[in-house]
PDB file of N, CA and C in Angstrom:
ATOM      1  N   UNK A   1     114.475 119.329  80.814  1.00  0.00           N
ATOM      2  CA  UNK A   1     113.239 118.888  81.440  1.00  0.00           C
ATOM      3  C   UNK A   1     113.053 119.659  82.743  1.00  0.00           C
ATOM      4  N   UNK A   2     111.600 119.989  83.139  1.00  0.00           N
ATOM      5  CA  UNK A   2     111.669 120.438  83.875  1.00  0.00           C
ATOM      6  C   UNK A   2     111.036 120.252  85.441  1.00  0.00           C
ATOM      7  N   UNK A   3     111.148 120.038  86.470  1.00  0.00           N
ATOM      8  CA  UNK A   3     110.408 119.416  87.235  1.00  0.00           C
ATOM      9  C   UNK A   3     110.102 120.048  88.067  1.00  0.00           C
ATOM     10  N   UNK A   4     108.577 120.167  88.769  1.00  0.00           N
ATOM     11  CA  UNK A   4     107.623 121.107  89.184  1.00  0.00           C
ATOM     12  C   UNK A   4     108.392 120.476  90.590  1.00  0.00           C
ATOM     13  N   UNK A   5     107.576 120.990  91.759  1.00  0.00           N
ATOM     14  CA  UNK A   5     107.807 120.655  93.087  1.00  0.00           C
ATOM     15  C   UNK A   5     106.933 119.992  93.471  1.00  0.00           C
ATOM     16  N   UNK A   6     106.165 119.742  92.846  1.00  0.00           N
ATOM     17  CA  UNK A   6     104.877 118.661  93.779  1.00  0.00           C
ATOM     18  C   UNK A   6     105.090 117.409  92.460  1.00  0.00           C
ATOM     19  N   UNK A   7     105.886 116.834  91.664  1.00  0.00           N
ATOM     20  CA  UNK A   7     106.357 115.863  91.026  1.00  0.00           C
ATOM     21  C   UNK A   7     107.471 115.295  91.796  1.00  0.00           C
ATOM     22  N   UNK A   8     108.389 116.626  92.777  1.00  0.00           N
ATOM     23  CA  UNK A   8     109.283 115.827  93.803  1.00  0.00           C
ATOM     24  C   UNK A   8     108.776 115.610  94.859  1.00  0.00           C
ATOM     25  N   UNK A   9     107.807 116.084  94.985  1.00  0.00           N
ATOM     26  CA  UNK A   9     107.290 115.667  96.326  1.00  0.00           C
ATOM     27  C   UNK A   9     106.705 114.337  96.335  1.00  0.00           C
ATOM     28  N   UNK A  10     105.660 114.308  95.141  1.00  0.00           N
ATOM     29  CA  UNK A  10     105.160 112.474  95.113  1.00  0.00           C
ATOM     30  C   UNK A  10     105.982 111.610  94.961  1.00  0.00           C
ATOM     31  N   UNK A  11     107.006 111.913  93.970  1.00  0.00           N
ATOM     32  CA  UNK A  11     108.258 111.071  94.330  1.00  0.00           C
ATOM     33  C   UNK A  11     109.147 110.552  95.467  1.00  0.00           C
ATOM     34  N   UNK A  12     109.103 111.519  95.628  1.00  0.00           N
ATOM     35  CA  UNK A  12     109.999 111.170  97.401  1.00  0.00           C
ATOM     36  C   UNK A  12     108.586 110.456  98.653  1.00  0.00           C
ATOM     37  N   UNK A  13     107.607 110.778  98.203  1.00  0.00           N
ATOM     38  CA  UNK A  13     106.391 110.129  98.990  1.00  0.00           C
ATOM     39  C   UNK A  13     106.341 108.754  98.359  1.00  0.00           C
ATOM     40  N   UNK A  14     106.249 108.727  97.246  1.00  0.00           N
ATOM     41  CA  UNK A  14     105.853 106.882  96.782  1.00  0.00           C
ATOM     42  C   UNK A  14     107.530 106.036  97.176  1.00  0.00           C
ATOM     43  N   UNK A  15     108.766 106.960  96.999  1.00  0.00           N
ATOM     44  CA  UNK A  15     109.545 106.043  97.213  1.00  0.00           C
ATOM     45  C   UNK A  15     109.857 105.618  99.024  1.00  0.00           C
ATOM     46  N   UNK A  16     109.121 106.860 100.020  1.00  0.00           N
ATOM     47  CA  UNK A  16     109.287 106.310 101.555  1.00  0.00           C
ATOM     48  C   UNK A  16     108.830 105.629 101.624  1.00  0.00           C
ATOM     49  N   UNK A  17     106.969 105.566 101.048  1.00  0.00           N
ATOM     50  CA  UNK A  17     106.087 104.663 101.098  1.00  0.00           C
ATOM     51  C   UNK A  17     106.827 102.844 100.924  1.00  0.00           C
ATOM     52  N   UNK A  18     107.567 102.566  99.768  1.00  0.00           N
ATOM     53  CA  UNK A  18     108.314 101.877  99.215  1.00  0.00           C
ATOM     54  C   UNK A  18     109.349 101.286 100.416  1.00  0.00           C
ATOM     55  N   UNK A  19     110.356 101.923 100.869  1.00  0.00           N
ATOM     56  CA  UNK A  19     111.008 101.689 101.497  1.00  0.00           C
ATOM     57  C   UNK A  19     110.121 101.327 102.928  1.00  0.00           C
ATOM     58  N   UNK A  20     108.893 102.008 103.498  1.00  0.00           N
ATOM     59  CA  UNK A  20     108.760 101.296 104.895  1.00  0.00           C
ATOM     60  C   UNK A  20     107.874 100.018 104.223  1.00  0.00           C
ATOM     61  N   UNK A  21     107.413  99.399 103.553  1.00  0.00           N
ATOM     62  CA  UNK A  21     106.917  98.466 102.813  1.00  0.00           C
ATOM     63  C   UNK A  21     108.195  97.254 103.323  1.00  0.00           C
ATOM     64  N   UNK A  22     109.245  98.179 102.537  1.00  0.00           N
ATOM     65  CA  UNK A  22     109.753  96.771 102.195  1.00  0.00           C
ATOM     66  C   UNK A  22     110.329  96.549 103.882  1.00  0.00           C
ATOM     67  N   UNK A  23     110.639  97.735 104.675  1.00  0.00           N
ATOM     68  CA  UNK A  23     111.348  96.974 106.525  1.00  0.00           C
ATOM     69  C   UNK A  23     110.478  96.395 106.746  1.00  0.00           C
ATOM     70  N   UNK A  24     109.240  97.227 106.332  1.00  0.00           N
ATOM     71  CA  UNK A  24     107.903  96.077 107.211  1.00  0.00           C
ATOM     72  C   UNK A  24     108.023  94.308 106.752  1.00  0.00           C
ATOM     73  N   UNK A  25     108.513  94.090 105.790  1.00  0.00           N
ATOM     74  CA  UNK A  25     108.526  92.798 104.845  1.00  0.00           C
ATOM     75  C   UNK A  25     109.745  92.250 105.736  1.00  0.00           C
ATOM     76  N   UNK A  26     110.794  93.112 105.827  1.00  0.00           N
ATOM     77  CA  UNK A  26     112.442  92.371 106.068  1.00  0.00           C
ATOM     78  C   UNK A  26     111.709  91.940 108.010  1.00  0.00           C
ATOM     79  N   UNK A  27     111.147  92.846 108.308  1.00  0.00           N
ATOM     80  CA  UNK A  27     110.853  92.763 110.182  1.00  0.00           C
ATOM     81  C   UNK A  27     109.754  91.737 110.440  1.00  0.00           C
ATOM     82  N   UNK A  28     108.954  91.303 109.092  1.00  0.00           N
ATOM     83  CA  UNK A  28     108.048  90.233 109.616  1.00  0.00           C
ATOM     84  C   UNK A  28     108.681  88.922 108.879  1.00  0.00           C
ATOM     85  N   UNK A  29     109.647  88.803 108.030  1.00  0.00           N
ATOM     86  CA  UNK A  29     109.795  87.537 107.483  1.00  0.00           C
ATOM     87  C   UNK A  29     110.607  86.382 108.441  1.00  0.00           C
ATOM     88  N   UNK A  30     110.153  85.073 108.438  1.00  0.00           N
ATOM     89  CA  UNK A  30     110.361  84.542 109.133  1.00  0.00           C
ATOM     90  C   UNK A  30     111.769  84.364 109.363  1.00  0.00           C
ATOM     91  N   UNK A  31     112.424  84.304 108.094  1.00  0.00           N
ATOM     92  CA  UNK A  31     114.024  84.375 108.593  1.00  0.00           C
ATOM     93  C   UNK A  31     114.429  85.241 110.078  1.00  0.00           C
ATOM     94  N   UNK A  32     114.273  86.341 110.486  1.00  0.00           N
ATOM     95  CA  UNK A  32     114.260  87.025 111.187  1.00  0.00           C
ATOM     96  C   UNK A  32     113.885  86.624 112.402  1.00  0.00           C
ATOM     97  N   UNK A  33     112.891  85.745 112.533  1.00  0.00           N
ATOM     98  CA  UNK A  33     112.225  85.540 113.851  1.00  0.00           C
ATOM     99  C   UNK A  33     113.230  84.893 114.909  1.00  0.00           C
ATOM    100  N   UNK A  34     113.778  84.050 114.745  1.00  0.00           N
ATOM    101  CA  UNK A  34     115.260  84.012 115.734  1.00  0.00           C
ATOM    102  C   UNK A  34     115.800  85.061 116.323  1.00  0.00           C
ATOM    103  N   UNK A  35     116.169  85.790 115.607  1.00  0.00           N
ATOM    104  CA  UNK A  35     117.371  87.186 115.829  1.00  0.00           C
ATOM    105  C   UNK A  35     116.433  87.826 116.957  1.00  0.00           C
ATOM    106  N   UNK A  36     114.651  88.124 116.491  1.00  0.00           N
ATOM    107  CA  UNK A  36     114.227  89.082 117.328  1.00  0.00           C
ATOM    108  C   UNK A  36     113.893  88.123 118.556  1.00  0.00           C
ATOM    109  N   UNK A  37     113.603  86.903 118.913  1.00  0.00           N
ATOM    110  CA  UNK A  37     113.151  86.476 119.896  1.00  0.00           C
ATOM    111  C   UNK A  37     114.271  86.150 120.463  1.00  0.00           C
ATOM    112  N   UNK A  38     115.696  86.052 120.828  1.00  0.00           N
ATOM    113  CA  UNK A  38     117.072  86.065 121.305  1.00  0.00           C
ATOM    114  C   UNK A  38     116.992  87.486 121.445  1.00  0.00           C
ATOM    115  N   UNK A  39     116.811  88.635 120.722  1.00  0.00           N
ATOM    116  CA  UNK A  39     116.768  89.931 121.096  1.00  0.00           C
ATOM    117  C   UNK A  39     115.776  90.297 122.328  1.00  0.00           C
ATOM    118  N   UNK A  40     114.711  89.601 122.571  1.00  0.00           N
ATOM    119  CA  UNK A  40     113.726  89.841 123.257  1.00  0.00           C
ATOM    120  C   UNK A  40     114.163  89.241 124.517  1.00  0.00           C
ATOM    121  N   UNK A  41     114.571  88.288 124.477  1.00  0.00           N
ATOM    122  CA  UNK A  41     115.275  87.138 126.035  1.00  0.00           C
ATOM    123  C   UNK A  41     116.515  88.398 126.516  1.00  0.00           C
ATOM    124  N   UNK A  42     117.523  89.395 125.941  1.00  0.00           N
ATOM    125  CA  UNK A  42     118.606  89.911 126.371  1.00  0.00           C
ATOM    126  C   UNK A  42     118.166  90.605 127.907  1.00  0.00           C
ATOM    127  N   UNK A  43     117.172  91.624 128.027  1.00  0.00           N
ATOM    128  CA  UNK A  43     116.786  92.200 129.154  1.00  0.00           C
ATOM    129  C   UNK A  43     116.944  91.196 130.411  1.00  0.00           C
ATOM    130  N   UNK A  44     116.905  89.699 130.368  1.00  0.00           N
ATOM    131  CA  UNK A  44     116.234  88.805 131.426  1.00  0.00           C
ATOM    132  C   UNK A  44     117.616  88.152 131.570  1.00  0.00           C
ATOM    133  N   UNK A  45     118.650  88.483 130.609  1.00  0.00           N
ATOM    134  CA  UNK A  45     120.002  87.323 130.972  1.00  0.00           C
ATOM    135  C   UNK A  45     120.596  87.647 131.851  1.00  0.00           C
ATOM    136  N   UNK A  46     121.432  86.866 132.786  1.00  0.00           N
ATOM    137  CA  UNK A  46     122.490  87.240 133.999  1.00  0.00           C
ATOM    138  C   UNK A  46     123.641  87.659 133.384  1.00  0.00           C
ATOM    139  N   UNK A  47     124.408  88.419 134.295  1.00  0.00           N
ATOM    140  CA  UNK A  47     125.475  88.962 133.380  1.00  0.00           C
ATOM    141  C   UNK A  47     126.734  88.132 133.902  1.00  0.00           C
TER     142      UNK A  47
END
């Protein structure tokens, strides 16, 4: 089989596409929202 270069190229484009999809999914789901708002308070803690 043989594969052209612009068949790897859409490939590797639909699968980044794919992958920032899914951080965008893991960075807004609510599970998460703890971790980042304790992440957000660190700048302001006393040491």
């Amino acid at each position: 089989m043989d594969f052209d270069i612009n068949t790897v190229r859409s490939a590797v484009t639909v699968l980044s596409f794919v992958l920032f999809i899914g951080i965008v999914a893991w960075a807004w789901s609510g599970k998460r929202k703890q971790d980042f708002e304790e992440a957000a308070r660190l700048p302001f803690q006393q040491d």
